[in-house]
Protein backbone atom coordinates (compact mmCIF):
# COMPACT_ATOMS: atom_id res chain seq x y z
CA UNK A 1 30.99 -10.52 -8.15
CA UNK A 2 28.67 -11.86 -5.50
CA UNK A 3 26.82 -15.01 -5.53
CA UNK A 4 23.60 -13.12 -4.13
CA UNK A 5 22.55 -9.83 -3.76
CA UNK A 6 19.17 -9.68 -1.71
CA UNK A 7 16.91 -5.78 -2.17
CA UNK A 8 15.04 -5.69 0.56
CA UNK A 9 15.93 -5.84 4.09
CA UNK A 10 12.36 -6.26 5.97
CA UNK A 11 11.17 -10.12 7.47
CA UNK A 12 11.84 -11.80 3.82
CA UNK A 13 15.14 -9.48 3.09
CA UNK A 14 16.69 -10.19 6.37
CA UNK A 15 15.07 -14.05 6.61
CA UNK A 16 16.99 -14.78 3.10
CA UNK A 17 20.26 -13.41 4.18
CA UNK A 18 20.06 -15.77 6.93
CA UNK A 19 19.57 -18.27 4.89
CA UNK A 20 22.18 -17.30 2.20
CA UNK A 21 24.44 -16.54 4.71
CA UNK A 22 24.22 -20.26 6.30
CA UNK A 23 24.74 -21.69 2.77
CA UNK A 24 28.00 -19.45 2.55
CA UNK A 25 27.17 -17.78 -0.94
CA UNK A 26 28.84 -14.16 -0.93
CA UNK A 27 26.21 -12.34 -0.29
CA UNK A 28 24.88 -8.44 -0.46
CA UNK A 29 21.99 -7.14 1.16
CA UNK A 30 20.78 -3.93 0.14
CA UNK A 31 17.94 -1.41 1.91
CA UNK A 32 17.43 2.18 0.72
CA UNK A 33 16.17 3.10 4.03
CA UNK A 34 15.92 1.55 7.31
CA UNK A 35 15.92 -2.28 8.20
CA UNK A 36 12.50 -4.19 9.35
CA UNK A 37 10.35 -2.62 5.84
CA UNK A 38 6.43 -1.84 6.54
CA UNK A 39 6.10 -3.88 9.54
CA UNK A 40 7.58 -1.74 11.65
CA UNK A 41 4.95 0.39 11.25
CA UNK A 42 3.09 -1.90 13.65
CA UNK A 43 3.76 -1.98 17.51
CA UNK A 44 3.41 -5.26 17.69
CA UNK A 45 3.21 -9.14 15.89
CA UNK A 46 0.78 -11.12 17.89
CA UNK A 47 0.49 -14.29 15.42
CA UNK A 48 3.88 -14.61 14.79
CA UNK A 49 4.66 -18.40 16.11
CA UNK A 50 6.94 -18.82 19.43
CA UNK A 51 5.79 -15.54 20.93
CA UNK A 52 2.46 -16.17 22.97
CA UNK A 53 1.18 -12.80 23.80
CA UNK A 54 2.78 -11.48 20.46
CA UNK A 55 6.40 -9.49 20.57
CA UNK A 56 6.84 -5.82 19.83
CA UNK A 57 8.11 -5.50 16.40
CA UNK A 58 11.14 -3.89 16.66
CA UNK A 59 12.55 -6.75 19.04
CA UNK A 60 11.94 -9.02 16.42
CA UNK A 61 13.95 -7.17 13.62
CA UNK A 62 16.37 -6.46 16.00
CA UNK A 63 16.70 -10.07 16.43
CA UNK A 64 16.71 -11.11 12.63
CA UNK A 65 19.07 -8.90 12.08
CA UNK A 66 21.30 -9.93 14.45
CA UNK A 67 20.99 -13.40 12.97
CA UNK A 68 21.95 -12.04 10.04
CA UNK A 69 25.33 -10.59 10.96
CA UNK A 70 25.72 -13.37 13.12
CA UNK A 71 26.36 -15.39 9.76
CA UNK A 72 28.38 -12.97 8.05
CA UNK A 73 26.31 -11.03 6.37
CA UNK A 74 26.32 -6.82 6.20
CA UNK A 75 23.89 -4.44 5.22
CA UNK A 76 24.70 -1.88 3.17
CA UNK A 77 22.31 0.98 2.86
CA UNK A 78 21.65 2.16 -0.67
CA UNK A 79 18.94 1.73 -3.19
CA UNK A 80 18.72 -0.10 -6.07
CA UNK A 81 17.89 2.04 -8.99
CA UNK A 82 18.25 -0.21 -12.17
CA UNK A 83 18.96 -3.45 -12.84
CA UNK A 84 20.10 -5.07 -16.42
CA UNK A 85 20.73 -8.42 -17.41
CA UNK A 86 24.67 -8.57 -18.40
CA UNK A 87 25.07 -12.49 -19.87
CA UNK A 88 21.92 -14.44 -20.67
CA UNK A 89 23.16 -17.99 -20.93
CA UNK A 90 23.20 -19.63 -17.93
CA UNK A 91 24.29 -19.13 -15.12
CA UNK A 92 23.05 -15.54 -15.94
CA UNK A 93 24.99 -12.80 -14.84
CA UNK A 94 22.92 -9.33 -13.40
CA UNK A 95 24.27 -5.63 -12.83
CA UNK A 96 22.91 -4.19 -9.88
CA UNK A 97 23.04 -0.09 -10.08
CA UNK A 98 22.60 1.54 -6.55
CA UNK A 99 23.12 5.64 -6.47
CA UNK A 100 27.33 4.91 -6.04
CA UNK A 101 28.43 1.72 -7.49
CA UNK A 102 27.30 -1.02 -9.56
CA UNK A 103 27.58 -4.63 -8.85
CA UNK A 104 27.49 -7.78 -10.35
CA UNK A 105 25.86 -10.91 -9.06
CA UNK A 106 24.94 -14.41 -10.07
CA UNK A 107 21.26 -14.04 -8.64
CA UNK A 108 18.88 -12.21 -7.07
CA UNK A 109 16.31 -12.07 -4.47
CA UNK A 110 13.83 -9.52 -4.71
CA UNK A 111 12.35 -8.46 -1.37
CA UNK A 112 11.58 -5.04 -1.99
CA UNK A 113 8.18 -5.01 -0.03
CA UNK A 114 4.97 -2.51 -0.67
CA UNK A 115 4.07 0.51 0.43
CA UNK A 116 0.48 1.95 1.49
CA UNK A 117 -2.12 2.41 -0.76
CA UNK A 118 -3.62 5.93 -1.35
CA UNK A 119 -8.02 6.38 -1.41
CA UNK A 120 -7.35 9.14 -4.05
CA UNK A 121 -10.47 10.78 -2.58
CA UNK A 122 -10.45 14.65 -2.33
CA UNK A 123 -8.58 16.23 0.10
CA UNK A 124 -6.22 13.33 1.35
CA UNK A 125 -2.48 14.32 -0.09
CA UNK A 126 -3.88 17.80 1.05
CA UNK A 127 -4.09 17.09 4.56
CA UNK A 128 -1.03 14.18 4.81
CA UNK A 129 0.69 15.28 8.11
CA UNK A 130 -2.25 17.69 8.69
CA UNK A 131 -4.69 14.66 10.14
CA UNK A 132 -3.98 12.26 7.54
CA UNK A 133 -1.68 8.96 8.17
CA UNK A 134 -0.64 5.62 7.11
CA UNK A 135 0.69 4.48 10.12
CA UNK A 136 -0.90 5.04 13.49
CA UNK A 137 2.25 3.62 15.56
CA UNK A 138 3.64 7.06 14.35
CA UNK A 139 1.31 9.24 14.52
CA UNK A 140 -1.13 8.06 17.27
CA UNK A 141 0.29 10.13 20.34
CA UNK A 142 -1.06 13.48 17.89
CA UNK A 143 -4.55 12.51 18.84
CA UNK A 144 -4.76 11.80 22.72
CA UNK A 145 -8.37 12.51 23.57
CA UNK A 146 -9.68 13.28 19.91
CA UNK A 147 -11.53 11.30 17.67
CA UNK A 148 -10.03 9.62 14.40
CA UNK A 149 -11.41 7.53 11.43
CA UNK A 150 -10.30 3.99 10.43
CA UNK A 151 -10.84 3.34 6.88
CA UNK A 152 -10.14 -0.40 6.03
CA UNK A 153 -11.63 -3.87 6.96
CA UNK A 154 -8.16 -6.01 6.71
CA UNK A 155 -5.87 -7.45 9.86
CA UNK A 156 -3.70 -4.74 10.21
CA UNK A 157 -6.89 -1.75 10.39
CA UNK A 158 -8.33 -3.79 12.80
CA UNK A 159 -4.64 -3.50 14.66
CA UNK A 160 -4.04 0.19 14.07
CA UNK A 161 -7.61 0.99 15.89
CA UNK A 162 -7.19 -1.22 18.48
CA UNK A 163 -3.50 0.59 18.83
CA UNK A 164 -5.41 4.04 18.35
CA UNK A 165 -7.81 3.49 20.95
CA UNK A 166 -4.95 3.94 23.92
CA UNK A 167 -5.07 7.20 22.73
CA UNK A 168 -7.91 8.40 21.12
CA UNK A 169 -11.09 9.54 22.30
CA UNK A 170 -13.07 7.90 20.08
CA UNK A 171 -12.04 5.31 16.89
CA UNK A 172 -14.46 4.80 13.91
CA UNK A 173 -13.82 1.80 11.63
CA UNK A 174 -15.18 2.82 7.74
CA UNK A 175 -15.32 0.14 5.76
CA UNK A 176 -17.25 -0.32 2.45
CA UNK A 177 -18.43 -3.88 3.01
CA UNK A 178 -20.72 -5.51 5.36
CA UNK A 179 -18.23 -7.19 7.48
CA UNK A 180 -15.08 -7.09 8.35
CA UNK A 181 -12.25 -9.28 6.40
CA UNK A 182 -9.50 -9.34 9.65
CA UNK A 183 -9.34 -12.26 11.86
CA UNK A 184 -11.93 -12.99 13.98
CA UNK A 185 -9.76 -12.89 17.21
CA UNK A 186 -9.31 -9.01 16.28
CA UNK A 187 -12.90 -8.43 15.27
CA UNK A 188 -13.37 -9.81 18.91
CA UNK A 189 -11.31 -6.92 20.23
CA UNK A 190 -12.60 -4.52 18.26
CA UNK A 191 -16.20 -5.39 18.88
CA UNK A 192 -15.50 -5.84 22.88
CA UNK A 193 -14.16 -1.98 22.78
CA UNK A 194 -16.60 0.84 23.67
CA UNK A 195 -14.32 2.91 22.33
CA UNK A 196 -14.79 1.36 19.04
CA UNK A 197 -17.68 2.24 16.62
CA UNK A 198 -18.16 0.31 13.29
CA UNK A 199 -19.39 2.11 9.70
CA UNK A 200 -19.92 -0.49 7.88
CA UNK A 201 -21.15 -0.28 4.08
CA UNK A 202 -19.73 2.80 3.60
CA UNK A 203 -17.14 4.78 1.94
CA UNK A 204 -15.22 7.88 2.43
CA UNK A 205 -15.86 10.32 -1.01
CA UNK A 206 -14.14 13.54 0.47
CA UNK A 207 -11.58 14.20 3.95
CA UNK A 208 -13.00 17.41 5.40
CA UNK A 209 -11.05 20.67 6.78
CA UNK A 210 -9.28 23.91 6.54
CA UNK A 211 -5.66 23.81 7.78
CA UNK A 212 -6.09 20.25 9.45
CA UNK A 213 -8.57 17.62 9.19
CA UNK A 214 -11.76 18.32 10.66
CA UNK A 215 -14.45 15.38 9.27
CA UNK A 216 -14.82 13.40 6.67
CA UNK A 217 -17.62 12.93 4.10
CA UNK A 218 -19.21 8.97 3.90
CA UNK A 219 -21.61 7.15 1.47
CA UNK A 220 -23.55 4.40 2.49
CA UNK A 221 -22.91 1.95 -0.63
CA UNK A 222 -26.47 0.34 -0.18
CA UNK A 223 -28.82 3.63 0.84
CA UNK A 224 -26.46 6.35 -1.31
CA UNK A 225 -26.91 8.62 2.17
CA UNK A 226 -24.12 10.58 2.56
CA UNK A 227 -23.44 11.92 5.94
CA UNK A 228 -20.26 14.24 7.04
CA UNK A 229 -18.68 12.25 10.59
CA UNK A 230 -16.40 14.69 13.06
CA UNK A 231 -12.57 13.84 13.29
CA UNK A 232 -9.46 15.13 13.71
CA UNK A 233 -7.74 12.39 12.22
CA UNK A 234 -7.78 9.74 9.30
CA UNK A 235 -6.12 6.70 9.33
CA UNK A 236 -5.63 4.82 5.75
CA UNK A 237 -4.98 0.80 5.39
CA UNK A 238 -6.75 -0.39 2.42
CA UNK A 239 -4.10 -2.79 1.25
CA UNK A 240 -0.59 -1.87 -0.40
CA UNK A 241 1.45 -1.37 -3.71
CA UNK A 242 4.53 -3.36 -4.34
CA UNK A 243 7.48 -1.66 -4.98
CA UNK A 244 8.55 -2.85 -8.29
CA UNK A 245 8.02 -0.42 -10.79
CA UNK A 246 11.94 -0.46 -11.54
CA UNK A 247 11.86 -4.06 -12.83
CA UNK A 248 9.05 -3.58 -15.29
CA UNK A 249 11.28 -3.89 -17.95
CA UNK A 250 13.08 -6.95 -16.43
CA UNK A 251 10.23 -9.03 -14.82
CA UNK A 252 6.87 -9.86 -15.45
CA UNK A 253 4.54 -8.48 -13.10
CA UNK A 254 0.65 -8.50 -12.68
CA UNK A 255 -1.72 -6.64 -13.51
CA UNK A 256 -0.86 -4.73 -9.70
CA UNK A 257 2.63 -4.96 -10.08
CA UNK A 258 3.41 -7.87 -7.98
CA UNK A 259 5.95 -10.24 -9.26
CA UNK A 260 5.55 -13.10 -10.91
CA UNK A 261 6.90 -16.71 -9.07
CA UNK A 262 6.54 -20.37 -9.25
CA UNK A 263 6.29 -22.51 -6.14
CA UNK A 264 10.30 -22.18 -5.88
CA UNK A 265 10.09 -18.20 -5.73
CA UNK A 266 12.06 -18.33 -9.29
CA UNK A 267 10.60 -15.04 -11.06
CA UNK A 268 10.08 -14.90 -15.18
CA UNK A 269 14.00 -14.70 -15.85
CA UNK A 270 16.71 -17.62 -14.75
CA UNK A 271 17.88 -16.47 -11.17
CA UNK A 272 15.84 -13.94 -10.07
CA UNK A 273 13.77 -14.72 -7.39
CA UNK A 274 11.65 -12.96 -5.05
CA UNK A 275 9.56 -12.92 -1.66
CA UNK A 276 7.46 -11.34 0.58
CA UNK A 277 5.11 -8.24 -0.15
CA UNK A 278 6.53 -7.84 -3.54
CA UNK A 279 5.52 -11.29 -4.53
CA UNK A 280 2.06 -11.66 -6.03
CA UNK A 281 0.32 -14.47 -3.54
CA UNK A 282 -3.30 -14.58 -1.45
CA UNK A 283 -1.69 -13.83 1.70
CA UNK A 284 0.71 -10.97 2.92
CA UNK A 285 1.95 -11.88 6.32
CA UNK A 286 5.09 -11.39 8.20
CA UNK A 287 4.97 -15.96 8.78
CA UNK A 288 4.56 -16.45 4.97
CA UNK A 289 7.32 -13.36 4.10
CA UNK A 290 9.82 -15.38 5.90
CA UNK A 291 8.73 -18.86 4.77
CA UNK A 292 8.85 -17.11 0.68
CA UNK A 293 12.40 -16.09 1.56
CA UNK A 294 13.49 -18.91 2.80
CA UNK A 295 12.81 -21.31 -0.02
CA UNK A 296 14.20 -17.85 -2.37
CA UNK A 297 17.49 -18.60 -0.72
CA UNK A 298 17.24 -22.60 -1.20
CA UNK A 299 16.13 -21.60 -4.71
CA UNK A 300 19.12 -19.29 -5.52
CA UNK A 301 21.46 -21.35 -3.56
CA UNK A 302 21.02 -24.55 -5.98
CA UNK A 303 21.09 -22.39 -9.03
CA UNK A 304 24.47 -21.48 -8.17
CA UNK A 305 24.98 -25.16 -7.50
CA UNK A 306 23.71 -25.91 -11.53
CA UNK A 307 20.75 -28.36 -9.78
């Protein structure tokens, strides 16, 4: 029986079992793949507070982490596949079902994070890992000297072209409104680049090619022109998709899937709680992830304590 078991082990994950861990509830921390969650898939955090000139991302997980077993706390790598509500009456009691064992726990924290959103335009599951990414810290080094697309208007497109562009021959930022939604420090950057081109108003209906990626078709969303641009690569950030679909039956979600909270993090059923990218909110950064998860830990932690 633990007191907490947290899913999740990116900024929130790893930020709650801090927490937990410092309150002394037995505590389980589950990932199904590797610690730090989507954010590693940036280089670097430059808005993260305490860190003038930003710090690369892995240092930083590397260092929450380390918090975390500092207080006690392990990881244990396995997924969470199902989880049922054992005892309603409160304090509730929840089975956690991984691929090897089940657990029991007297709350959760549910920090499961997103993952990229798809266009669903023609050719783009066709050419994934033929020209088409989600994550230019990856895959940027494949394109030294060529020219890739951008499609997205949102912090962390503005970051993944300004990332591109120490590679890249050329970058070209698609996106179907008439100005950008990032931070106006990075449309600075991005503007002050000549290796940066904007498209603004526009699109992308079909990703181009043979065996790789070779263009892209674009519609102008005011004129209708459509015009085919030359790339080699496409890179995708037009938001994310929570990964909750397992507690549909448990939680209530939006209309997107995000979960549910009150300003405590407490989800639709007594001591479930959640945080982070899997939380439905107005802002998904890696500042507010940890601030969600720590409350989500105060929350849980004075559940247990019947206040």
């Amino acid at each position: 029986m633990q007191d907490v078991i947290i899913i999740g082990a990116g900024p929130a994950g790893l930020t709650a079992a801090l927490y937990a861990g410092r309150y002394r509830l037995r505590t389980l921390l589950l990932e199904k793949s590797m610690v730090g969650g989507q954010i590693v898939l940036s280089p670097t955090i430059e808005n993260f507070p305490g860190f003038p000139g930003g710090i690369k991302t892995s240092e930083l997980i590397e260092r929450l982490a380390q918090q975390v077993k500092d207080v006690g706390v392990d990881i244990e790598y396995n997924e969470a596949v199902e989880i049922t509500l054992k005892e309603e009456n409160a304090p509730a009691i929840y089975t956690v079902k991984t691929n090897d064992v089940i657990y029991k726990t007297k709350t959760l924290i549910v920090a499961t994070g997103a993952k990229a959103k798809e266009l669903g335009v023609l050719g783009e599951r066709r050419f994934v890992g033929k020209g088409v990414s989600y994550c230019a810290t990856c895959d940027a080094p494949l394109f030294r000297d060529k020219e890739v697309v951008v499609v997205g208007g949102g912090d962390r497109a503005v970051e993944e072209a300004l990332y591109l562009c120490e590679y890249a021959r050329k970058v070209k930022i698609i996106h179907r409104r008439k100005d950008l939604r990032a931070a106006q420090i990075l449309q600075e950057k991005a503007l002050r680049n000549p290796r940066i081109e904007l498209v603004l108003d526009s699109v992308i209906e079909e990703i181009l090619g043979e065996e790789r990626v070779r263009g892209v078709r674009v519609r102008n969303v005011l004129t209708k022109e459509i015009l085919e641009l030359s790339c080699q690569g496409i890179f995708i950030f037009v938001g994310i998709i929570p990964q909750t679909s397992f507690l549909r039956n448990l939680l209530q979600l939006d209309d997107n899937g995000f979960i549910i909270t009150d300003q405590s993090m407490q989800a639709s059923r007594l001591g479930v709680f959640a945080c982070g990218d899997c939380r439905a909110k107005s802002l998904y950064q890696v500042i507010n992830a940890c601030g969600d998860a720590a409350q989500a830990a105060y929350s849980a932690h004075r559940y247990i304590l019947g206040g």
